[in-house]
PDB file of N, CA and C in Angstrom:
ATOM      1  N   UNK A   1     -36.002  -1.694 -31.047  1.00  0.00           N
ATOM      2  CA  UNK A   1     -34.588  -1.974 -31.046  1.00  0.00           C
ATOM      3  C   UNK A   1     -34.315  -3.187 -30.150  1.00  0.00           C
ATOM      4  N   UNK A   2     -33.461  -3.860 -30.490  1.00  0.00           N
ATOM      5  CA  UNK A   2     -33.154  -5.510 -29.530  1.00  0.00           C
ATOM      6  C   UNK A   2     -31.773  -5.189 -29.023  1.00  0.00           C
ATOM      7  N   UNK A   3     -32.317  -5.828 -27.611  1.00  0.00           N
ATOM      8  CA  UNK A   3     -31.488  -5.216 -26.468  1.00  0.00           C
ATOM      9  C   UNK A   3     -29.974  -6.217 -27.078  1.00  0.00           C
ATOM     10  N   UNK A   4     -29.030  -5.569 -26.827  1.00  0.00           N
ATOM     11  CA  UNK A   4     -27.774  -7.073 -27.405  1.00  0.00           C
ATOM     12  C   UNK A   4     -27.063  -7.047 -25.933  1.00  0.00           C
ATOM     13  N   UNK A   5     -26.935  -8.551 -25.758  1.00  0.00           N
ATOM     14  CA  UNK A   5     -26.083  -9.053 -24.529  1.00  0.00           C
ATOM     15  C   UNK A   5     -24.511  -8.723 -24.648  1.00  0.00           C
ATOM     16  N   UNK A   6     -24.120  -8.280 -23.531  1.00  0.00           N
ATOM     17  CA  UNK A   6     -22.671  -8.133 -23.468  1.00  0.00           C
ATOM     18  C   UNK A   6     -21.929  -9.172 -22.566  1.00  0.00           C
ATOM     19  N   UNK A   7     -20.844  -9.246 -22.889  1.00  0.00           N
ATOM     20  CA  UNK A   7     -20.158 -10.651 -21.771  1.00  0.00           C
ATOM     21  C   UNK A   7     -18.716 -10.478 -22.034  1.00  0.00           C
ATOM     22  N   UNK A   8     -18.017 -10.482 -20.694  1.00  0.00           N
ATOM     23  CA  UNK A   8     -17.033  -9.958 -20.335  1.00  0.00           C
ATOM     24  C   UNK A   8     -16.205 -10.525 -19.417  1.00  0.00           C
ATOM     25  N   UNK A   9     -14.699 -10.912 -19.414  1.00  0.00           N
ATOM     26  CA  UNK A   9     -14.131 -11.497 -17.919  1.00  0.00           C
ATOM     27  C   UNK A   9     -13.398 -10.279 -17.063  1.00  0.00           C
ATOM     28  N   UNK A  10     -13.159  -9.654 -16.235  1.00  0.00           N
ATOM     29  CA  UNK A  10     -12.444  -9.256 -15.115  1.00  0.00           C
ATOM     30  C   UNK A  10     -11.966 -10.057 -13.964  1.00  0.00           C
ATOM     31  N   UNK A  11     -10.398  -9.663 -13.766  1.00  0.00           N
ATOM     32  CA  UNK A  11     -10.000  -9.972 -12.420  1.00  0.00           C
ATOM     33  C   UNK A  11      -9.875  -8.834 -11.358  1.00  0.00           C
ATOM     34  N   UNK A  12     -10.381  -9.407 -10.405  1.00  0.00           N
ATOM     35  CA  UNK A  12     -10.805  -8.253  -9.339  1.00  0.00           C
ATOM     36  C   UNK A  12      -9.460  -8.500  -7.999  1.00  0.00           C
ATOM     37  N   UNK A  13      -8.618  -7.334  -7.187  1.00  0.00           N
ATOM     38  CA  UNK A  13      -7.774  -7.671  -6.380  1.00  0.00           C
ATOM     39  C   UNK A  13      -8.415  -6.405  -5.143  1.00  0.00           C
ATOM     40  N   UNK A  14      -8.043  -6.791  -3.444  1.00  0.00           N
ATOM     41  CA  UNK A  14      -7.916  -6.019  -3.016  1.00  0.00           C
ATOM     42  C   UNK A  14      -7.618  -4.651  -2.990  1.00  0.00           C
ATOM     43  N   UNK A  15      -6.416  -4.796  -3.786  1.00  0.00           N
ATOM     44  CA  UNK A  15      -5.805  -3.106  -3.672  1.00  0.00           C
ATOM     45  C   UNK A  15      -5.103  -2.736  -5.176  1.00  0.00           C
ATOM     46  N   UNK A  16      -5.142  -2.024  -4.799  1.00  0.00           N
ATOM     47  CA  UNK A  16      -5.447  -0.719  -6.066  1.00  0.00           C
ATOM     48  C   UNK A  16      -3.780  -1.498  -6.721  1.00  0.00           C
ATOM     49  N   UNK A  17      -2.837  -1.199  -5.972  1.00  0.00           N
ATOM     50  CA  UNK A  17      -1.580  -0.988  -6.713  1.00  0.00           C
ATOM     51  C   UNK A  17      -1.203  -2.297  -7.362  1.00  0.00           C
ATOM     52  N   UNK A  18      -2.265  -3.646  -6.756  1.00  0.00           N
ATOM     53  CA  UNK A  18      -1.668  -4.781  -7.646  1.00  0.00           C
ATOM     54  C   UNK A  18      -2.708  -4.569  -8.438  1.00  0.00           C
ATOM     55  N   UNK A  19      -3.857  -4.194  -8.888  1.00  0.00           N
ATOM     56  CA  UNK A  19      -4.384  -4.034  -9.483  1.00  0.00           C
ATOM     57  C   UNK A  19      -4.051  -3.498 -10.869  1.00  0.00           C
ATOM     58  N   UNK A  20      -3.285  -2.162 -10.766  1.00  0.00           N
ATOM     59  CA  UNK A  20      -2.812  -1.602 -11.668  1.00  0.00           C
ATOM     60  C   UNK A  20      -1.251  -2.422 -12.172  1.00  0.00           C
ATOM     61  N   UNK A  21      -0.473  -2.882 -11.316  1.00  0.00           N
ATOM     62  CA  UNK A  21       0.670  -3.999 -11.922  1.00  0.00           C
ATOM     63  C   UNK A  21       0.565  -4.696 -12.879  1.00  0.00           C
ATOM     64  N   UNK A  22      -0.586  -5.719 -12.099  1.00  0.00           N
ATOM     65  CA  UNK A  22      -0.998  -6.521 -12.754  1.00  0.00           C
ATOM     66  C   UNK A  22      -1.714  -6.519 -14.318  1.00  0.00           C
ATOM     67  N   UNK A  23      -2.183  -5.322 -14.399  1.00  0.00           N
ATOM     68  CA  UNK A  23      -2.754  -4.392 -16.026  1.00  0.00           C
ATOM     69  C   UNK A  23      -1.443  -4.371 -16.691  1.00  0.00           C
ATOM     70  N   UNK A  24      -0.143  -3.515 -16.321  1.00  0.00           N
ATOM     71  CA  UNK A  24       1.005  -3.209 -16.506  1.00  0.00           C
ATOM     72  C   UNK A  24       1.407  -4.461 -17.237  1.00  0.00           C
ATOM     73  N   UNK A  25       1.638  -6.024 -16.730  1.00  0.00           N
ATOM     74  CA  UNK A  25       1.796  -7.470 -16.487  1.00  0.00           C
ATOM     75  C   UNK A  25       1.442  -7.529 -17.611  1.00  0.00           C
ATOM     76  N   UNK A  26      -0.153  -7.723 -18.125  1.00  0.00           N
ATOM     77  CA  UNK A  26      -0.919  -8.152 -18.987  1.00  0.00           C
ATOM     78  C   UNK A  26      -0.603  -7.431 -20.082  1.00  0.00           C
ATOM     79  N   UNK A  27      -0.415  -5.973 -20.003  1.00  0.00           N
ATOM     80  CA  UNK A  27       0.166  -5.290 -21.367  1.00  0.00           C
ATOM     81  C   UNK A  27       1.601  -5.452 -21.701  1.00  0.00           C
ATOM     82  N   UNK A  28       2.651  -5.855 -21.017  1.00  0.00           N
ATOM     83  CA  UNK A  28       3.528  -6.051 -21.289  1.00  0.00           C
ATOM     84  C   UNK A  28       3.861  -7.478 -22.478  1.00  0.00           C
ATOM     85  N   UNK A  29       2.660  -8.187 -21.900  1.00  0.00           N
ATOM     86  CA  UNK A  29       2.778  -9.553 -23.016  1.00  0.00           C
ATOM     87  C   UNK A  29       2.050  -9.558 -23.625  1.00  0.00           C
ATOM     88  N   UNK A  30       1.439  -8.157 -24.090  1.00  0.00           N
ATOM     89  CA  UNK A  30       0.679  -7.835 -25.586  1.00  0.00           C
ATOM     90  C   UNK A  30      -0.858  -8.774 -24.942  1.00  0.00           C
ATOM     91  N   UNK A  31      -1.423  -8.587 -23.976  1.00  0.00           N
ATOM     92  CA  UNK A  31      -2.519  -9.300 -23.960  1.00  0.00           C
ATOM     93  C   UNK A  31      -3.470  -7.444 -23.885  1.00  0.00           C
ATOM     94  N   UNK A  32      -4.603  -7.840 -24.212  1.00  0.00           N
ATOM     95  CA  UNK A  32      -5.742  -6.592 -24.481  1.00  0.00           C
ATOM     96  C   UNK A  32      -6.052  -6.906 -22.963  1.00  0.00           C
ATOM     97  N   UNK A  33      -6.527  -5.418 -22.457  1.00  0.00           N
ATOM     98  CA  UNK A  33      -6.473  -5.431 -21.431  1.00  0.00           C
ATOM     99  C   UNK A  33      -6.978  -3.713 -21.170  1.00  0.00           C
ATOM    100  N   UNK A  34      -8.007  -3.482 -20.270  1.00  0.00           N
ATOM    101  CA  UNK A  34      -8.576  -2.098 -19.735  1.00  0.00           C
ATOM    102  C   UNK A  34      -8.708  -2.539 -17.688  1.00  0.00           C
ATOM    103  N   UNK A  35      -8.138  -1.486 -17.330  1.00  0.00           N
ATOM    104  CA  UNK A  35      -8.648  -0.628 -15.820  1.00  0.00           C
ATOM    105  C   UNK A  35     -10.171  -0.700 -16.424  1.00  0.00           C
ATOM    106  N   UNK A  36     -10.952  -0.865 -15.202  1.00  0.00           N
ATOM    107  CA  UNK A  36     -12.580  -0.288 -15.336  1.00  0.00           C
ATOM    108  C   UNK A  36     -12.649  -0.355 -13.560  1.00  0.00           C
ATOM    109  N   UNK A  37     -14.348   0.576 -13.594  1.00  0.00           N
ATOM    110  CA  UNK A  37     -14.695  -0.114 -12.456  1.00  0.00           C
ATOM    111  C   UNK A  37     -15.241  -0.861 -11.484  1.00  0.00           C
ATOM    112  N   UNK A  38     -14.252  -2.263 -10.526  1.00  0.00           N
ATOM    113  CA  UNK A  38     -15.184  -3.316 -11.006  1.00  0.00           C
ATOM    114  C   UNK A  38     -17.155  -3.120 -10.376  1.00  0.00           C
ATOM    115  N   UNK A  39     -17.648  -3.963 -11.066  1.00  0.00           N
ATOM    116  CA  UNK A  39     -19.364  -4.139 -11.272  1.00  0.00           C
ATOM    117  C   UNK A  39     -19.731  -4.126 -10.035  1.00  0.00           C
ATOM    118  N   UNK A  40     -20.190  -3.105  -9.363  1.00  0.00           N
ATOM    119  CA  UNK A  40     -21.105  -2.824  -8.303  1.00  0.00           C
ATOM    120  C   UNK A  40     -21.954  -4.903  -7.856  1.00  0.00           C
ATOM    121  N   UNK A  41     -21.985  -5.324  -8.903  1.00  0.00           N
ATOM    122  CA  UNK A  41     -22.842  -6.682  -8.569  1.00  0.00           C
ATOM    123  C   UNK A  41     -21.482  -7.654  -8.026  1.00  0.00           C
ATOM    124  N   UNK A  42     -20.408  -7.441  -8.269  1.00  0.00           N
ATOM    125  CA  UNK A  42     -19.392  -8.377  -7.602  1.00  0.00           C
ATOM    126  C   UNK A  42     -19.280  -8.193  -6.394  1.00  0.00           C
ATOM    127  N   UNK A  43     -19.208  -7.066  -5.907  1.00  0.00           N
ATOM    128  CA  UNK A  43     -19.230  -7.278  -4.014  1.00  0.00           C
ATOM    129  C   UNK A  43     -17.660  -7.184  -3.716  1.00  0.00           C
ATOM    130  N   UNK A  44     -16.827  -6.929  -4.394  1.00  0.00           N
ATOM    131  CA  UNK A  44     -15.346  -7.695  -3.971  1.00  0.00           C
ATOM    132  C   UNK A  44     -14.130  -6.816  -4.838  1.00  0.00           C
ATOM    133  N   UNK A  45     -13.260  -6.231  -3.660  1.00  0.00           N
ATOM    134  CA  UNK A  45     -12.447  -5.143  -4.466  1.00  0.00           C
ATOM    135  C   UNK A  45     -12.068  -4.522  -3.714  1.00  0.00           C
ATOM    136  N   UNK A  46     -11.113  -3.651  -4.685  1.00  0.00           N
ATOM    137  CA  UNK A  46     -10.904  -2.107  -4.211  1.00  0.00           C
ATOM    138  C   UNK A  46     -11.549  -1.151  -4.703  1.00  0.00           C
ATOM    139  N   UNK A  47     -12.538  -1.442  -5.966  1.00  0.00           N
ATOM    140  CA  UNK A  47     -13.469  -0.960  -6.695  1.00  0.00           C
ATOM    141  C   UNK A  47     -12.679  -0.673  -7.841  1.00  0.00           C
ATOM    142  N   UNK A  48     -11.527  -0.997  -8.390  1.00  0.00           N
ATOM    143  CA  UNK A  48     -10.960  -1.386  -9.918  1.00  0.00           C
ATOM    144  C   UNK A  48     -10.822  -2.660  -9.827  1.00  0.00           C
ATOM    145  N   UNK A  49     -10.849  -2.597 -11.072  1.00  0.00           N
ATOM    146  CA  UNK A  49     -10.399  -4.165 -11.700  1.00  0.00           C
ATOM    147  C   UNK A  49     -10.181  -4.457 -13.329  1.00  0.00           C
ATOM    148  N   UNK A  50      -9.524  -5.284 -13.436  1.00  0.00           N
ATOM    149  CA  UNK A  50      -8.780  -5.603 -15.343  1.00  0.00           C
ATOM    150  C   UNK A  50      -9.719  -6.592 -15.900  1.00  0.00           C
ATOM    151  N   UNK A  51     -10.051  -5.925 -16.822  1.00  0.00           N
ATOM    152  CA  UNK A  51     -11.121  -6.288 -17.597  1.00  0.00           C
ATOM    153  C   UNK A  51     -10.224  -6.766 -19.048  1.00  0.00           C
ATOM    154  N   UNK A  52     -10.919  -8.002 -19.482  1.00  0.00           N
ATOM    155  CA  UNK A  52     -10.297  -8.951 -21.034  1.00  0.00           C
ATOM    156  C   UNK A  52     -11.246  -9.934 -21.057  1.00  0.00           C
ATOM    157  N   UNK A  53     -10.957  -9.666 -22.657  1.00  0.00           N
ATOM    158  CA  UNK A  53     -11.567 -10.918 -23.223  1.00  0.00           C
ATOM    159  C   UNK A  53     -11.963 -12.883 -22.390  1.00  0.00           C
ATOM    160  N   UNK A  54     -12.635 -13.250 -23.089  1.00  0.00           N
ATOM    161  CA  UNK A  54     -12.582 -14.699 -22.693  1.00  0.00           C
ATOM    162  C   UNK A  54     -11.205 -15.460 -23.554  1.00  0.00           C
ATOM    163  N   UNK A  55     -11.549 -14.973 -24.331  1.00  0.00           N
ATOM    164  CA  UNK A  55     -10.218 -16.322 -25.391  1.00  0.00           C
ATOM    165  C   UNK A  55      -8.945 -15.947 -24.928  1.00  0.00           C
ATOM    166  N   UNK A  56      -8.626 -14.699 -23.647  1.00  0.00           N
ATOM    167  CA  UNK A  56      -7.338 -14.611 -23.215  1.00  0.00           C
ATOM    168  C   UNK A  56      -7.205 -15.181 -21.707  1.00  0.00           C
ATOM    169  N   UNK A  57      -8.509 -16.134 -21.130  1.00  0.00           N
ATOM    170  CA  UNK A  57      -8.967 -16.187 -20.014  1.00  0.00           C
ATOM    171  C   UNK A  57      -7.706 -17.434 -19.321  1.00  0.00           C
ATOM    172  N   UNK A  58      -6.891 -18.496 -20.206  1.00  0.00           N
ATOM    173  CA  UNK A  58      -5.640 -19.475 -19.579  1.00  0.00           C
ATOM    174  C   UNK A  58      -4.456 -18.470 -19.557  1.00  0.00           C
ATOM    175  N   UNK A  59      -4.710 -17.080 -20.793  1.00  0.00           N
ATOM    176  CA  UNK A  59      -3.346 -16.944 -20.156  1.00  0.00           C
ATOM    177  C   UNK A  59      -3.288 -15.791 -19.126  1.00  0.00           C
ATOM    178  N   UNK A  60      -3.992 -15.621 -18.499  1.00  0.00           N
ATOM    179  CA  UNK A  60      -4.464 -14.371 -17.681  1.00  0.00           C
ATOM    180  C   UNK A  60      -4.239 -15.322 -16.300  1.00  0.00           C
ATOM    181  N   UNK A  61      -5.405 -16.691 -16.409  1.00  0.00           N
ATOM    182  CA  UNK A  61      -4.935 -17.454 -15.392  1.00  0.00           C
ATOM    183  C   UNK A  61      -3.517 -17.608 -14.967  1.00  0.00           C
ATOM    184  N   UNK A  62      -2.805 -18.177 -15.966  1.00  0.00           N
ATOM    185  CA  UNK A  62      -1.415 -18.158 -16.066  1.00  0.00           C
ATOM    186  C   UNK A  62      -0.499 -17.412 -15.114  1.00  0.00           C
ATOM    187  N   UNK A  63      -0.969 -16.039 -15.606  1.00  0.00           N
ATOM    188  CA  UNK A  63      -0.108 -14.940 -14.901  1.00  0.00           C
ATOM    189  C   UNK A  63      -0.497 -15.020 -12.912  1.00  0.00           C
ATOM    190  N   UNK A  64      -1.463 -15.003 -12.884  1.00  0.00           N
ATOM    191  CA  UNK A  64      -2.090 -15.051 -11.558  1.00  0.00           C
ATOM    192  C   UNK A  64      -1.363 -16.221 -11.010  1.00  0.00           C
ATOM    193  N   UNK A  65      -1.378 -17.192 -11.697  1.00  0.00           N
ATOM    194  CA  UNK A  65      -0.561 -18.278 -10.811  1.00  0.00           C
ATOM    195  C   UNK A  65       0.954 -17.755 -10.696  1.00  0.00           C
ATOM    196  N   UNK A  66       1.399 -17.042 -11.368  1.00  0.00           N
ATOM    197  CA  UNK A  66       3.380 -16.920 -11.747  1.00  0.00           C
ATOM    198  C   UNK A  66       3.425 -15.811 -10.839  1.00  0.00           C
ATOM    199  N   UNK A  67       2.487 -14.710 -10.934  1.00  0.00           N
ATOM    200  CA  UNK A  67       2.480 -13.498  -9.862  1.00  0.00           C
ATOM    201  C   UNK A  67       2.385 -13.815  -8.127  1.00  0.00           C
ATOM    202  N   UNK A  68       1.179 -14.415  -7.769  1.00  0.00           N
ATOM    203  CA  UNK A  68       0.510 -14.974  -6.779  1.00  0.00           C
ATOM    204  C   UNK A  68       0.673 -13.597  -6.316  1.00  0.00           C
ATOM    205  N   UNK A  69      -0.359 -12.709  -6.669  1.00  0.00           N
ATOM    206  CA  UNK A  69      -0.357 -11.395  -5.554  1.00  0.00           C
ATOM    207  C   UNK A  69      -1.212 -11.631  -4.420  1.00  0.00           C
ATOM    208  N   UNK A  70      -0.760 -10.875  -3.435  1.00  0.00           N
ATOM    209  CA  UNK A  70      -1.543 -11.571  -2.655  1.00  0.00           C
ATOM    210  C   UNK A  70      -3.073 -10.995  -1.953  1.00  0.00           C
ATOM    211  N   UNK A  71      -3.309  -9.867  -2.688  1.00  0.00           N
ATOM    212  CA  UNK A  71      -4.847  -9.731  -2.436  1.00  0.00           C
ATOM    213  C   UNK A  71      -5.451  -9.932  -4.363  1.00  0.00           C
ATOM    214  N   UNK A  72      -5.251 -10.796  -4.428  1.00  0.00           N
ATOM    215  CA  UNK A  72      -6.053 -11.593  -5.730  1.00  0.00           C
ATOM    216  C   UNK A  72      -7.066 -12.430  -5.016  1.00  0.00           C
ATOM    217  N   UNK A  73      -8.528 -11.485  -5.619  1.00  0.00           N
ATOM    218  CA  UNK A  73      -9.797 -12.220  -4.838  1.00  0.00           C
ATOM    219  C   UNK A  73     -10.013 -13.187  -6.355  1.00  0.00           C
ATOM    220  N   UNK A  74      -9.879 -13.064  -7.727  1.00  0.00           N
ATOM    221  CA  UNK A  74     -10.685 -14.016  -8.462  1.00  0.00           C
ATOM    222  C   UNK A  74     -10.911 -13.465 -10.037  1.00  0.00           C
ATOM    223  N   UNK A  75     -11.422 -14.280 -10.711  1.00  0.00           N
ATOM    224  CA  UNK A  75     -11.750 -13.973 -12.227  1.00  0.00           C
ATOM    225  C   UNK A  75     -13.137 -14.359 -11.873  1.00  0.00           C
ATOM    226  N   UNK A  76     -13.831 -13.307 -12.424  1.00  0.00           N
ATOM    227  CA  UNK A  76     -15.578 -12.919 -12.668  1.00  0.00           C
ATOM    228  C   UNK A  76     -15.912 -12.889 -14.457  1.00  0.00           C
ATOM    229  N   UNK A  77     -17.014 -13.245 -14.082  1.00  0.00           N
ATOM    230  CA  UNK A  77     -17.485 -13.378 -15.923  1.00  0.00           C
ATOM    231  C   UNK A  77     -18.661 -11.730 -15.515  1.00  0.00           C
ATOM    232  N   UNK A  78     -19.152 -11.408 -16.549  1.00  0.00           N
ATOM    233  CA  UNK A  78     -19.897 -10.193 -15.927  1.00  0.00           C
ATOM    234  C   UNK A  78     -20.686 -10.419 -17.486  1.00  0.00           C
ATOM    235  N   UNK A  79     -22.164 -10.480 -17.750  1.00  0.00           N
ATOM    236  CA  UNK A  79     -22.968 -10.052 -18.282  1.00  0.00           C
ATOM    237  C   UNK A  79     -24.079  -9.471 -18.403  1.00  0.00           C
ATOM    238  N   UNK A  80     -24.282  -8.416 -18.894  1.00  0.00           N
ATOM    239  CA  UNK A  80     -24.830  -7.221 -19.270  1.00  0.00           C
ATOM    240  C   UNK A  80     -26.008  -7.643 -19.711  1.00  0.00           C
ATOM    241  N   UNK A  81     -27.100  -8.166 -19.509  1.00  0.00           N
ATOM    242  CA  UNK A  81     -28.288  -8.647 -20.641  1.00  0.00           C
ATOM    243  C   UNK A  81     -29.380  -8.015 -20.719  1.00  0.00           C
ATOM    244  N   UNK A  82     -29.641  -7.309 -21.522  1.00  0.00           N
ATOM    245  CA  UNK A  82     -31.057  -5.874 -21.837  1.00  0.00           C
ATOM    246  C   UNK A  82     -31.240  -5.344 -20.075  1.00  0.00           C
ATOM    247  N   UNK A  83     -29.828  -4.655 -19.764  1.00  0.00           N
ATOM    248  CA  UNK A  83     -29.908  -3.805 -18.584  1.00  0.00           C
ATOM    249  C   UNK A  83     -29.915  -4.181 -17.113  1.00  0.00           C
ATOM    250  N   UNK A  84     -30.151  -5.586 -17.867  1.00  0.00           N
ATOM    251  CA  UNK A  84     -29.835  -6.663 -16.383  1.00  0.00           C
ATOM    252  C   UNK A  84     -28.139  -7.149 -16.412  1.00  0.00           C
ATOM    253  N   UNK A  85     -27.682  -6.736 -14.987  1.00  0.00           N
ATOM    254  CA  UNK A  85     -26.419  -7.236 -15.344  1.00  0.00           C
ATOM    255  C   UNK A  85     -26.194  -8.307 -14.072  1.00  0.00           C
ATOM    256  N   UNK A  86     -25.563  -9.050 -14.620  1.00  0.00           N
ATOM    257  CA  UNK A  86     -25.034 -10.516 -13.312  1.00  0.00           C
ATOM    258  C   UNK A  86     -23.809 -10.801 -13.625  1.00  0.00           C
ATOM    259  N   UNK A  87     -22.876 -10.890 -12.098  1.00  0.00           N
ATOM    260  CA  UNK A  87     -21.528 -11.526 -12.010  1.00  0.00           C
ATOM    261  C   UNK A  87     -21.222 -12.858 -11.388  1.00  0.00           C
ATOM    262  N   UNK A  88     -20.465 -13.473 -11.329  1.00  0.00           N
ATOM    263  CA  UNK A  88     -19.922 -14.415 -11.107  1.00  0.00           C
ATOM    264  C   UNK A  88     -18.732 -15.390 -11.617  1.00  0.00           C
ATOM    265  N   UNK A  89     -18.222 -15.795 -10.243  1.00  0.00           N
ATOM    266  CA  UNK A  89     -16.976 -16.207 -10.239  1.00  0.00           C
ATOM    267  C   UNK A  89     -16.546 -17.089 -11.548  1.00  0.00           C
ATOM    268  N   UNK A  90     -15.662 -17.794 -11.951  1.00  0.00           N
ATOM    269  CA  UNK A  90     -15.469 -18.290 -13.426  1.00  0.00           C
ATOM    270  C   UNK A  90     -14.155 -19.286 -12.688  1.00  0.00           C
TER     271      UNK A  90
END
């Protein structure tokens, strides 16, 4: 069986409650959007974070700039590759 790569963006915040807003934010303007929890390999959190697509990755930026919460650590790319997984900033 062939391992298939996964690839993924999350934004990761200090604390929980902008965390969850900010999900709230993103569903309100119809953008796809999941709570998860963020990747043990990021280092950086409250240990949630909002997970979306790449092709929604300017307007996600977007919001982060119009919000400016203020424990917003960053947008992470996260891929999964045959069990190896690596993050980093984007």
């Amino acid at each position: 069986m062939e391992d298939v790569m996964e690839k993924y963006l999350f934004i990761a915040f200090r604390s929980r409650e902008h965390t969850i807003k900010f999900y709230e934010i993103m569903k309100s303007r119809r953008i796809q959007a999941a709570v998860i929890n963020t990747p043990k390999e990021a280092e950086a959190g409250c240990g949630l974070s909002v997970r979306f697509s790449e092709r929604q990755k300017n307007s996600v930026t977007a919001l982060t700039e119009r919000y400016s919460f203020s424990s917003f650590i960053g947008i992470f790319e996260a891929v999964n590759d045959g069990g190896r997984k690596y993050v980093r900033p984007v």
